[in-house]
Protein backbone atom coordinates (compact mmCIF):
# COMPACT_ATOMS: atom_id res chain seq x y z
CA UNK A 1 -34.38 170.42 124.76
CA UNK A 2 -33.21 171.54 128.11
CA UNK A 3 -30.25 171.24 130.33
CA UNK A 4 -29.40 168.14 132.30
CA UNK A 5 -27.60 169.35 135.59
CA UNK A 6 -25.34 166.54 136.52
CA UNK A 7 -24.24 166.62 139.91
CA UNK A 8 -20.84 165.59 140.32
CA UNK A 9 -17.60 166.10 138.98
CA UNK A 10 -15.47 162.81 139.21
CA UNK A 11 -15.06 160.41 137.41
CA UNK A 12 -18.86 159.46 136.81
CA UNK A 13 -19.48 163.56 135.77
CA UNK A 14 -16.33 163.57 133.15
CA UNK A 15 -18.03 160.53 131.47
CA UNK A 16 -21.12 161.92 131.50
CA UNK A 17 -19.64 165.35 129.74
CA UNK A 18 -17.96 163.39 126.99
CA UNK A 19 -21.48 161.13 126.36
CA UNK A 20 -23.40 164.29 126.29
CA UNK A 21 -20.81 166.23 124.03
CA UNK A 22 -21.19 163.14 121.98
CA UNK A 23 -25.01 163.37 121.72
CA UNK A 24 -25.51 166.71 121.39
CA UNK A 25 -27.17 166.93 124.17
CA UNK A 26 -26.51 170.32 126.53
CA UNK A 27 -25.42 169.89 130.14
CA UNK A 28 -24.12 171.83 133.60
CA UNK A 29 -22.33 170.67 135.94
CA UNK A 30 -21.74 171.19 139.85
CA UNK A 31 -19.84 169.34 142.96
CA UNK A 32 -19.86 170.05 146.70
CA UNK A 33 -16.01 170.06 146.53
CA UNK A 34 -14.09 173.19 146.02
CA UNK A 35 -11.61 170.99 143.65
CA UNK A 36 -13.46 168.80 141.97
CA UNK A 37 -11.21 166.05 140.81
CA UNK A 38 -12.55 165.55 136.86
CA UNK A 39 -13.51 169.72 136.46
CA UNK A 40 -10.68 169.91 133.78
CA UNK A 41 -11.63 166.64 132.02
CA UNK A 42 -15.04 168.18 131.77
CA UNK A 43 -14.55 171.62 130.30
CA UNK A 44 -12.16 169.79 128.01
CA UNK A 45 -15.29 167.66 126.56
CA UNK A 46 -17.83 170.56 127.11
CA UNK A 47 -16.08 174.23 127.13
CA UNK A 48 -19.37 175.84 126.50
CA UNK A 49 -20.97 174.02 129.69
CA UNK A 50 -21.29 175.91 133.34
CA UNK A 51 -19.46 174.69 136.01
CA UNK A 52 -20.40 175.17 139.90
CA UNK A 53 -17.66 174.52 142.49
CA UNK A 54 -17.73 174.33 146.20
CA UNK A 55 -21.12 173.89 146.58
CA UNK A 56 -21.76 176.69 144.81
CA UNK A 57 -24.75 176.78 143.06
CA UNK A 58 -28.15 177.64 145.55
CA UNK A 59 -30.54 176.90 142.98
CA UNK A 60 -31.74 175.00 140.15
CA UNK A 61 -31.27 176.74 136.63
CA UNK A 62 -34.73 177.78 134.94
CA UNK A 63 -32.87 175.65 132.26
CA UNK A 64 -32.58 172.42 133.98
CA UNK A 65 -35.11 169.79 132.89
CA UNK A 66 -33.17 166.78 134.62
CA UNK A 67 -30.71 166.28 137.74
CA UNK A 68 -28.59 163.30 137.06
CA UNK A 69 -26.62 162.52 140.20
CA UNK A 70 -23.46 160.71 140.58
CA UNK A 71 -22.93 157.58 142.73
CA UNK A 72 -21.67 159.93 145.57
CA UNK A 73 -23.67 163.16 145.35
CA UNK A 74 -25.96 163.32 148.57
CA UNK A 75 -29.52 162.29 148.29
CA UNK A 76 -30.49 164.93 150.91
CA UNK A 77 -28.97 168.08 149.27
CA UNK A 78 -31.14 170.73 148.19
CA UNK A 79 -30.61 170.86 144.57
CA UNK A 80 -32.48 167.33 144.97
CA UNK A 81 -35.22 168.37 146.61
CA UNK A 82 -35.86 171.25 144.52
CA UNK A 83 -35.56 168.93 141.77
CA UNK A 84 -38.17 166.65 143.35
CA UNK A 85 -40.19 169.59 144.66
CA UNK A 86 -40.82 170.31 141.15
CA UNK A 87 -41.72 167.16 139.84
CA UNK A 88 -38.28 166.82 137.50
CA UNK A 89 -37.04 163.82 136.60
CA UNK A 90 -34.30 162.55 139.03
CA UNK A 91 -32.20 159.76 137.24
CA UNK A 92 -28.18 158.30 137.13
CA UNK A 93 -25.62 157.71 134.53
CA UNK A 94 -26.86 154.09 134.79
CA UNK A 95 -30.47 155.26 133.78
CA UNK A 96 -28.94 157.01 130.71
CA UNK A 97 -26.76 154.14 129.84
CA UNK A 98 -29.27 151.38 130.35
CA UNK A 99 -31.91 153.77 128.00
CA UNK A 100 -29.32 153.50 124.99
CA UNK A 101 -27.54 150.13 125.80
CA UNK A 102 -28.60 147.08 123.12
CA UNK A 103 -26.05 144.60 125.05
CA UNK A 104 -26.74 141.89 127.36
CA UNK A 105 -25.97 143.03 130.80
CA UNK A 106 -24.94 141.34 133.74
CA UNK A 107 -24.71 143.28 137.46
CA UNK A 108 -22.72 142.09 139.94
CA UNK A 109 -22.53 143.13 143.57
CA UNK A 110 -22.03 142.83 147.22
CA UNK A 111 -19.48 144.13 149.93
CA UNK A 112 -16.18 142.02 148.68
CA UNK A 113 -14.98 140.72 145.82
CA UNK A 114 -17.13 142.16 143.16
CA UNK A 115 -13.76 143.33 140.87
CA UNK A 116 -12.66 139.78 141.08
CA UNK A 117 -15.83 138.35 140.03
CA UNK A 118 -16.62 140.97 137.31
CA UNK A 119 -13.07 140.72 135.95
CA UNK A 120 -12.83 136.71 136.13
CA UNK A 121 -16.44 136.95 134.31
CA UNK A 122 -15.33 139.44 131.49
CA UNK A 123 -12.52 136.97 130.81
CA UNK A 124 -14.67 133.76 130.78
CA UNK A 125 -16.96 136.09 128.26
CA UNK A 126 -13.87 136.99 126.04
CA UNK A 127 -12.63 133.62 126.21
CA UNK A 128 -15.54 132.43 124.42
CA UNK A 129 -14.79 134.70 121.82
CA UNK A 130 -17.50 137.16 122.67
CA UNK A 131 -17.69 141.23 122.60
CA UNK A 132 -17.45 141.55 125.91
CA UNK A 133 -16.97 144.92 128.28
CA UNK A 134 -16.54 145.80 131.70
CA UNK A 135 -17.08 148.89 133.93
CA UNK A 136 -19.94 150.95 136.08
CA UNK A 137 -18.21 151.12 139.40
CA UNK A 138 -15.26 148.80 137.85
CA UNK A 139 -12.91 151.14 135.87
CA UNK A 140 -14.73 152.26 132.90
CA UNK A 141 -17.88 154.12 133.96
CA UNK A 142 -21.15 152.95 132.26
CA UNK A 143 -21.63 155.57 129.54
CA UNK A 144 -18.53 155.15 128.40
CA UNK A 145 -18.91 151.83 127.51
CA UNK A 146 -21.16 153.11 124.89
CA UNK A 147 -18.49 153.81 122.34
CA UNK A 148 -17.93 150.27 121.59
CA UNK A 149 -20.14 147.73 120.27
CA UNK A 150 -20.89 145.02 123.05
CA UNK A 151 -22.59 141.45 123.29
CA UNK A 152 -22.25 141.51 126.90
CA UNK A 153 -21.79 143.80 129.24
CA UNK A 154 -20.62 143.04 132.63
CA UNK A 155 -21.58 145.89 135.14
CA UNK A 156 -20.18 146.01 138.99
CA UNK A 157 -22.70 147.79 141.04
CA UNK A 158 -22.54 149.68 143.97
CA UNK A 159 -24.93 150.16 146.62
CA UNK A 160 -24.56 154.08 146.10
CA UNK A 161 -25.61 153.51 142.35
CA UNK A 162 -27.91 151.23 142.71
CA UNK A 163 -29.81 153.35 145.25
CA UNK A 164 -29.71 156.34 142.74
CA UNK A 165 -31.03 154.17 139.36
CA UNK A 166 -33.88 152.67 138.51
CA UNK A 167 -34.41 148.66 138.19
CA UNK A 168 -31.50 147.34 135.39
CA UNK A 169 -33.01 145.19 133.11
CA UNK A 170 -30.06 142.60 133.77
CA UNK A 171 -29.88 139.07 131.88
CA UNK A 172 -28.41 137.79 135.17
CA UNK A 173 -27.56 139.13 138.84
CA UNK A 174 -25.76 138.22 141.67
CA UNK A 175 -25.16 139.23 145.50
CA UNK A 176 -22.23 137.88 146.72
CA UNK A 177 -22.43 138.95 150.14
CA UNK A 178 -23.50 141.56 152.59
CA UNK A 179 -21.69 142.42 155.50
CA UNK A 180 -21.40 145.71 157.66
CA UNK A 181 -19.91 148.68 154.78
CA UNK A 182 -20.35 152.30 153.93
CA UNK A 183 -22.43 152.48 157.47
CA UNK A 184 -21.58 156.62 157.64
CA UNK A 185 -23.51 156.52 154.89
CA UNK A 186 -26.45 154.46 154.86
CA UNK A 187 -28.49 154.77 158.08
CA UNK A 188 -28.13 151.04 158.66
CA UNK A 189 -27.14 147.31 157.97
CA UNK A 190 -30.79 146.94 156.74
CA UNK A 191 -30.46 150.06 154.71
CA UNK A 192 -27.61 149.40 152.74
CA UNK A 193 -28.68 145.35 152.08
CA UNK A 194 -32.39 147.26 150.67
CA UNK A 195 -30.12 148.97 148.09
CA UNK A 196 -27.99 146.08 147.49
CA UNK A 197 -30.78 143.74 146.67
CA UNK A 198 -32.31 146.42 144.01
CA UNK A 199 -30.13 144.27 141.72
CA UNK A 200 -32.60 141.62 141.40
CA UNK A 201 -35.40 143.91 140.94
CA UNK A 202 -35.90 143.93 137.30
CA UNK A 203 -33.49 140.67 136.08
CA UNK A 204 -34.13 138.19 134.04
CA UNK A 205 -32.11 135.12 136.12
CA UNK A 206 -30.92 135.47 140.22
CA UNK A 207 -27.91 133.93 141.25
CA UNK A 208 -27.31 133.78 145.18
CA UNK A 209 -24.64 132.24 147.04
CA UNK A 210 -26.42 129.17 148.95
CA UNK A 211 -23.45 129.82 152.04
CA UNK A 212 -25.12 133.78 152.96
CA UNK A 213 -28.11 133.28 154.78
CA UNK A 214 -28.26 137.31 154.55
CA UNK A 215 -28.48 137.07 150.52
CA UNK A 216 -30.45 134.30 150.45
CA UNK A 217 -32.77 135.99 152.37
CA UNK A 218 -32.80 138.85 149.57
CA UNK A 219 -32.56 136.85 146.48
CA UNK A 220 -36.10 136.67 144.67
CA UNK A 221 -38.15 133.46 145.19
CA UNK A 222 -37.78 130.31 142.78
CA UNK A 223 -41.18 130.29 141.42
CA UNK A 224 -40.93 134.21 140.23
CA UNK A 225 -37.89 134.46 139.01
CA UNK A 226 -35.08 131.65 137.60
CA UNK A 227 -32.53 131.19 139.94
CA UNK A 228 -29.41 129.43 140.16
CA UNK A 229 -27.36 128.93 143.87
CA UNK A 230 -23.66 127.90 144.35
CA UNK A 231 -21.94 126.85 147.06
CA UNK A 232 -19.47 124.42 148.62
CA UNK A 233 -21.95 121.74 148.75
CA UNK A 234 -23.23 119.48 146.55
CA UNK A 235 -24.57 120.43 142.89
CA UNK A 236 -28.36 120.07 141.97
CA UNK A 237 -30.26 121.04 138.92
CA UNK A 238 -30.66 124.54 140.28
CA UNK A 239 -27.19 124.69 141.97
CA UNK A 240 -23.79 124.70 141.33
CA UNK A 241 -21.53 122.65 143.59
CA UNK A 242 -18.14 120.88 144.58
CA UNK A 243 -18.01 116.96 144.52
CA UNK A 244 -15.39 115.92 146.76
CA UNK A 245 -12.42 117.76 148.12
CA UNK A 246 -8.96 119.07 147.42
CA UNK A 247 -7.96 120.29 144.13
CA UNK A 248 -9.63 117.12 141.91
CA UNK A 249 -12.92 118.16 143.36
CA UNK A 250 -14.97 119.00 140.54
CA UNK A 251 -17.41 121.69 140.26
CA UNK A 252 -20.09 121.27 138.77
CA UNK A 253 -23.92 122.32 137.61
CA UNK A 254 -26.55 119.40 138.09
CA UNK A 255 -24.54 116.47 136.19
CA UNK A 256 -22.41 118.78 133.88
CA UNK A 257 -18.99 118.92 135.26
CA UNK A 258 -17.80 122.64 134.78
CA UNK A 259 -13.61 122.04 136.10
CA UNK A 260 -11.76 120.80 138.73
CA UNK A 261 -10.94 123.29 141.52
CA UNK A 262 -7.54 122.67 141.27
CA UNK A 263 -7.42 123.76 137.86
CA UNK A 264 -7.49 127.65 139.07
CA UNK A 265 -5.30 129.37 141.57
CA UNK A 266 -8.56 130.57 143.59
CA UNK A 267 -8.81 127.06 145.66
CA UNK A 268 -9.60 128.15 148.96
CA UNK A 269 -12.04 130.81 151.20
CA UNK A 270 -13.19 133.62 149.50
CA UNK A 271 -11.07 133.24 146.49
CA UNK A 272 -13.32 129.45 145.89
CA UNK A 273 -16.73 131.38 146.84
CA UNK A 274 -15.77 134.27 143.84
CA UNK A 275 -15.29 131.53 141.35
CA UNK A 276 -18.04 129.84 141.86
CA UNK A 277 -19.84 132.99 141.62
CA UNK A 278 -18.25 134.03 138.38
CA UNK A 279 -19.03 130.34 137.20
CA UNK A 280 -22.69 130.68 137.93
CA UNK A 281 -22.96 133.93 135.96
CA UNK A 282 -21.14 132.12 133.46
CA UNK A 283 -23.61 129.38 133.26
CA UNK A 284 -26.81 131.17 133.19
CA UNK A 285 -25.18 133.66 130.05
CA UNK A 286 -24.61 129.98 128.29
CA UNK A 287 -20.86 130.52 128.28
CA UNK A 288 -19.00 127.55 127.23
CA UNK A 289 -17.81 125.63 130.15
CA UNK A 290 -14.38 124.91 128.79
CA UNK A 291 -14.17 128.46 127.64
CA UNK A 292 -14.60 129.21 131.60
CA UNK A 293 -12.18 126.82 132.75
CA UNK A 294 -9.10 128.48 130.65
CA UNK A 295 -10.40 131.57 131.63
CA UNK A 296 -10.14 130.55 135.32
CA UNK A 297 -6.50 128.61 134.78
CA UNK A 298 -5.42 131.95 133.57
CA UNK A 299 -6.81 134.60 135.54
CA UNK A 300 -3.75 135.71 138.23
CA UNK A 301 -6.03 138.35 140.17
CA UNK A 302 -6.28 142.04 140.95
CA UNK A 303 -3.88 144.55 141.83
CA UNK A 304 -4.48 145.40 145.34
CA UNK A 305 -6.34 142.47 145.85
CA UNK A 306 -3.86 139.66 147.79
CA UNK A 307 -1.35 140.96 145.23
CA UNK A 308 1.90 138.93 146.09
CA UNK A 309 4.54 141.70 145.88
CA UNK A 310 7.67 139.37 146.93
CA UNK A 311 10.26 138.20 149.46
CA UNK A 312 12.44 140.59 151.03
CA UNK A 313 14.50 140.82 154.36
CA UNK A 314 13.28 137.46 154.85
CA UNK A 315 9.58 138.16 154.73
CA UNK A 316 6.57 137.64 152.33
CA UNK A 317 5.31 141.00 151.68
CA UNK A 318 1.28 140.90 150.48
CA UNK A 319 -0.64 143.73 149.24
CA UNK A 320 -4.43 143.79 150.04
CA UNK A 321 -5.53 147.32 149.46
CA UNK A 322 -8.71 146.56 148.38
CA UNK A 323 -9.51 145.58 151.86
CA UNK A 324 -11.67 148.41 152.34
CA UNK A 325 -13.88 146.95 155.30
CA UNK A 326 -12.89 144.84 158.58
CA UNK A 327 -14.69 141.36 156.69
CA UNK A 328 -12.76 141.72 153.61
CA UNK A 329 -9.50 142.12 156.18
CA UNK A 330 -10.58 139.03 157.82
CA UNK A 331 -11.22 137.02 155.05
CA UNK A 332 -7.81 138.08 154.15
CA UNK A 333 -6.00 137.22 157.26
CA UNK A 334 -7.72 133.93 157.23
CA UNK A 335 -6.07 133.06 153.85
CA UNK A 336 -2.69 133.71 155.15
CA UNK A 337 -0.36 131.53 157.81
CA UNK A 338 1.29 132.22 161.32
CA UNK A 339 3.19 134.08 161.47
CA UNK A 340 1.94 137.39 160.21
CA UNK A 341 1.92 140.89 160.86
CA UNK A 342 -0.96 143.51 159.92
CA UNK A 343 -1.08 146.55 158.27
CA UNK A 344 -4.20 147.67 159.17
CA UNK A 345 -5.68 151.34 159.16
CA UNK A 346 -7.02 154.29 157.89
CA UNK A 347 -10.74 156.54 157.01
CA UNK A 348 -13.09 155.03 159.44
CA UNK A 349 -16.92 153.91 157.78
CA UNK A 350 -18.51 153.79 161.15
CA UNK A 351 -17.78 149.97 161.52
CA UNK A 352 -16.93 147.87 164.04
CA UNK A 353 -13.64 145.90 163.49
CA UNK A 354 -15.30 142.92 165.75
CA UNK A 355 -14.80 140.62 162.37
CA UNK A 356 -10.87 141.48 162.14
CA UNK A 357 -10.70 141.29 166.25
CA UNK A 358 -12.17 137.40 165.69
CA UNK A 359 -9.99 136.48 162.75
CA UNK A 360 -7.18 137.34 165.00
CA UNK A 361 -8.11 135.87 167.62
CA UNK A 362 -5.13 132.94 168.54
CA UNK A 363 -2.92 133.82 165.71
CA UNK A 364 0.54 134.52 165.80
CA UNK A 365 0.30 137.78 164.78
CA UNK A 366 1.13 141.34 165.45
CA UNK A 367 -1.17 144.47 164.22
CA UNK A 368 0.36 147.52 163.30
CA UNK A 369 -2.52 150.56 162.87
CA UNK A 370 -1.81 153.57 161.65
CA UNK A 371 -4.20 156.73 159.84
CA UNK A 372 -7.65 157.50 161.78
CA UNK A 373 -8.98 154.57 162.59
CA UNK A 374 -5.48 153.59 164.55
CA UNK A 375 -6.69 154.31 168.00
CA UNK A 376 -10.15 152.22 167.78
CA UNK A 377 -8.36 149.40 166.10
CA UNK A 378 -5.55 149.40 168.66
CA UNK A 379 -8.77 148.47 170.97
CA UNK A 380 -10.60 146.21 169.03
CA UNK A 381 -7.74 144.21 168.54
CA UNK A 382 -5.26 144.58 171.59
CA UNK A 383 -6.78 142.07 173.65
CA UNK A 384 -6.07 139.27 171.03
CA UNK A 385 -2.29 140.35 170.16
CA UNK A 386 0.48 142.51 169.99
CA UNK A 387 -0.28 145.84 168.51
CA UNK A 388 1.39 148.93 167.99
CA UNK A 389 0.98 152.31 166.30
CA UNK A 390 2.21 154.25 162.81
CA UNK A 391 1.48 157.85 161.94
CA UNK A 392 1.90 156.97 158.38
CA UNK A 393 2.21 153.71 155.80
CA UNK A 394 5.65 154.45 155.42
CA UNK A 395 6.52 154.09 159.34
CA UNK A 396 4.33 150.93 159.58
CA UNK A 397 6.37 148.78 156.67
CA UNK A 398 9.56 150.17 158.76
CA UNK A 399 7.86 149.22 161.52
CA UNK A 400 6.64 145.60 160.03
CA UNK A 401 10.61 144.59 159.40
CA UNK A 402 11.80 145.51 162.42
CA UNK A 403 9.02 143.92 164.03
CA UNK A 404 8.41 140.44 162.30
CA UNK A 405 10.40 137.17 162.57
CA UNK A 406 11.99 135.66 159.47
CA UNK A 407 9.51 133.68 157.66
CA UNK A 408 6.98 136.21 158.21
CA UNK A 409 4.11 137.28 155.86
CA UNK A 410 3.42 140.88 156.31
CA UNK A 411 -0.07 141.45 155.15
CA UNK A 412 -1.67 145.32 153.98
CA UNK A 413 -5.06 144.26 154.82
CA UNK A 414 -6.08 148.01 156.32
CA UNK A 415 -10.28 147.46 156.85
CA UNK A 416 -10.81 150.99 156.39
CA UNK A 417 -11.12 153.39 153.26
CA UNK A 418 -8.08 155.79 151.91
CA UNK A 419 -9.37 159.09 152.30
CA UNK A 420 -7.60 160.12 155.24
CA UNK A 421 -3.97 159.93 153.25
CA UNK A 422 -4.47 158.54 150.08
CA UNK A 423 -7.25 159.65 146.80
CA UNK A 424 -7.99 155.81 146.75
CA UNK A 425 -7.27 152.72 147.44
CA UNK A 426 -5.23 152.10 144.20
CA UNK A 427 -3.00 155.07 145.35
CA UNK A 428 -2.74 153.13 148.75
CA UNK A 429 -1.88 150.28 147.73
CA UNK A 430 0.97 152.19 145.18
CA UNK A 431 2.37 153.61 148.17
CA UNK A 432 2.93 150.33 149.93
CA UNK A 433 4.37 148.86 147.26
CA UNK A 434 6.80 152.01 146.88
CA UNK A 435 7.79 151.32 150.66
CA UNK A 436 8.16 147.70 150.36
CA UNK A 437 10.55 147.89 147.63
CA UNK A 438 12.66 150.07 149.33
CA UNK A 439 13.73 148.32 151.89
CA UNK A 440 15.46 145.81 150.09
């Protein structure tokens, strides 16, 4: 049995070391970065295993019968062409897990609000007193989900690792949306949508969202594949829908009501379009509808993710970390009333901000940019309001007190990744909480 050279050393390459010490199975690792992040979590599972820093390893081991790369190792790096160049099998943790798994997978993806929908989901599943788990780009990486016995797995998928795998063999998948994201790295809107829509590839039942003409347009075709839409309008035997309006609308699939919208928290915008999504999974895995419903009533949303932090000096303080792209910061900003100042900021994707600039656009509101991207927001934006400038998170939640009117939300909605000051967004969104509290 030879080696399998796993490229990558986060959090994908430490699982990978502890499935593989598990297994018996003998492995090497490597990573671009000088400090990769997992390396210690790695040598802890696999001592015996080789371990290439900094880009440090020219050429593929004699060894080496397999290169498995992680969601973010670079398609273009030598180590993968020599890999191809020699005919070796090229393949991600998703590949591995998916060869093993015995579970019923579902894959969930698109540019926002796949956490919400994957962790709303797992819930319904658990509700209904299934063996349910959670994880690929959520949390848990895929293999090690493998040390628990599942009847479901629910699996949020990225464009990076869907790119890098194989078809899934998935029970049931969903798009939720595409919009413009992770543009310095795909080579454009069309790219990154291509990878996106691999999800339906191999699955046994689409689900679309009927309001994204840009899914819609990737979703497989009725007559080759089952396929159920949702959407705000009305239900039909192969949609979900809303009767009526306001929070004693019901939603509901064909004739079968499913709950009233006012029986969850997520009533309105995006918040409605996740549930509906998470609902739709629900329906095609055959979970009980009143299972779903009490999972909905209870679900009280992510960290990060319009995470209510309080009321202090007189303002309403609102943590959106997760707002990693200008469409997920406008979908935020939409949700929230006059009047409000921005947080917005940080690693640029090679994006335009034209969706924030629009949601913006005759508000009373006030945009404070800070990190990177500070400069091109201040000119996306500065034609639609007041805007002003932080050098770090810190200064900008100074800078939002000072700045807002009582009766103010104050809104961390930044439309950009971490990178530049932070490891992540979770560590972002830490760090405004951190500030927040101490101003009161």
């Amino acid at each position: 049995m030879g080696e399998t050279l796993v490229f990558g050393m986060g959090a994908t390459g430490a699982s990978c070391a502890r499935y593989f010490a598990r297994t018996g199975r003998p492995a090497a690792f490597c990573d671009t970065r000088a400090r990769p992040p997992a390396e210690s979590e790695i040598s802890g599972a696999m001592p015996e295993a080789a371990r290439h820093a900094n880009d440090g390893l020219r050429e593929l081991p004699e060894e080496v019968d397999r290169l498995l790369l992680s969601p973010g190792a670079p398609l273009d790096h030598r180590l993968v062409r020599q890999a191809r160049e020699r005919g070796m099998p090229v393949v991600s943790d998703l590949d591995v897990f998916a060869g093993v798994n015995r579970a019923r997978l579902a894959g969930i993806t698109g540019s926002n609000g796949k956490s919400t929908v994957a962790t709303l989901l797992l819930n319904m599943l658990r509700e209904a007193g299934l063996k349910a788990g959670a994880g690929a780009n959520l949390g848990t990486p895929a293999l090690d989900l493998l040390t628990e016995r599942h009847e479901v797995c629910v699996l949020e998928l990225s464009s990076f690792q869907l790119e890098r795998s194989a078809p899934i063999a998935l029970e049931a998948a969903v798009i939720l949306n595409i919009t413009p994201d992770h543009l310095d790295a795909h080579a454009s809107l069309e790219e990154y949508a291509a990878a996106k829509a691999r999800i339906y590839l191999s699955c046994k039942h689409a689900v679309a969202p009927a309001d994204e003409p840009s899914v819609q347009a990737l979703a497989p075709p009725p007559h080759t594949c089952p396929r159920l839409d949702y959407g705000l309008g009305r239900p039909a035997a192969a949609r979900l829908g809303i009767i009526g309006r306001g929070p004693q609308a019901e939603i509901c699939h064909a004739k079968t009501p499913l709950m009233r919208v006012g029986d969850s928290a997520m009533q309105r915008g995006f918040q409605l379009s996740n549930l509906l999504a998470a609902l739709a999974v629900g329906r095609v895995l055959g979970v009980n509808p009143a299972a779903m419903r009490r999972a909905a009533a209870n679900y009280q949303g992510l960290p990060h993710r319009m995470q209510p932090l309080g009321e202090w000096a007189g303002l309403r303080w609102i943590n959106d970390s997760k707002a990693t792209n200008a469409a997920a910061a406008a979908a935020a900003v939409r949700t929230v009333p006059d009047p409000l100042v921005l947080i917005a900021g940080g690693a640029g994707k090679g994006l335009s901000y034209g969706a924030l600039r629009d949601a913006l656009k005759g508000r009373d509101a006030r945009v404070i940019a800070f990190g990177q991207e500070a400069d091109r927001i201040v000119r996306a934006v500065g034609a639609d309001c007041t805007v002003s400038r932080s050098d770090t998170l810190d200064e900008a939640v100074t800078a939002a007190r000072e700045l807002a009117r009582p009766g103010s939300t104050v809104l961390l909605a930044p439309a950009c990744a971490s990178f530049d000051m932070f490891s992540n967004y979770r560590e972002r969104g830490r760090a405004f909480e951190r500030a927040v509290r101490s101003i009161q």
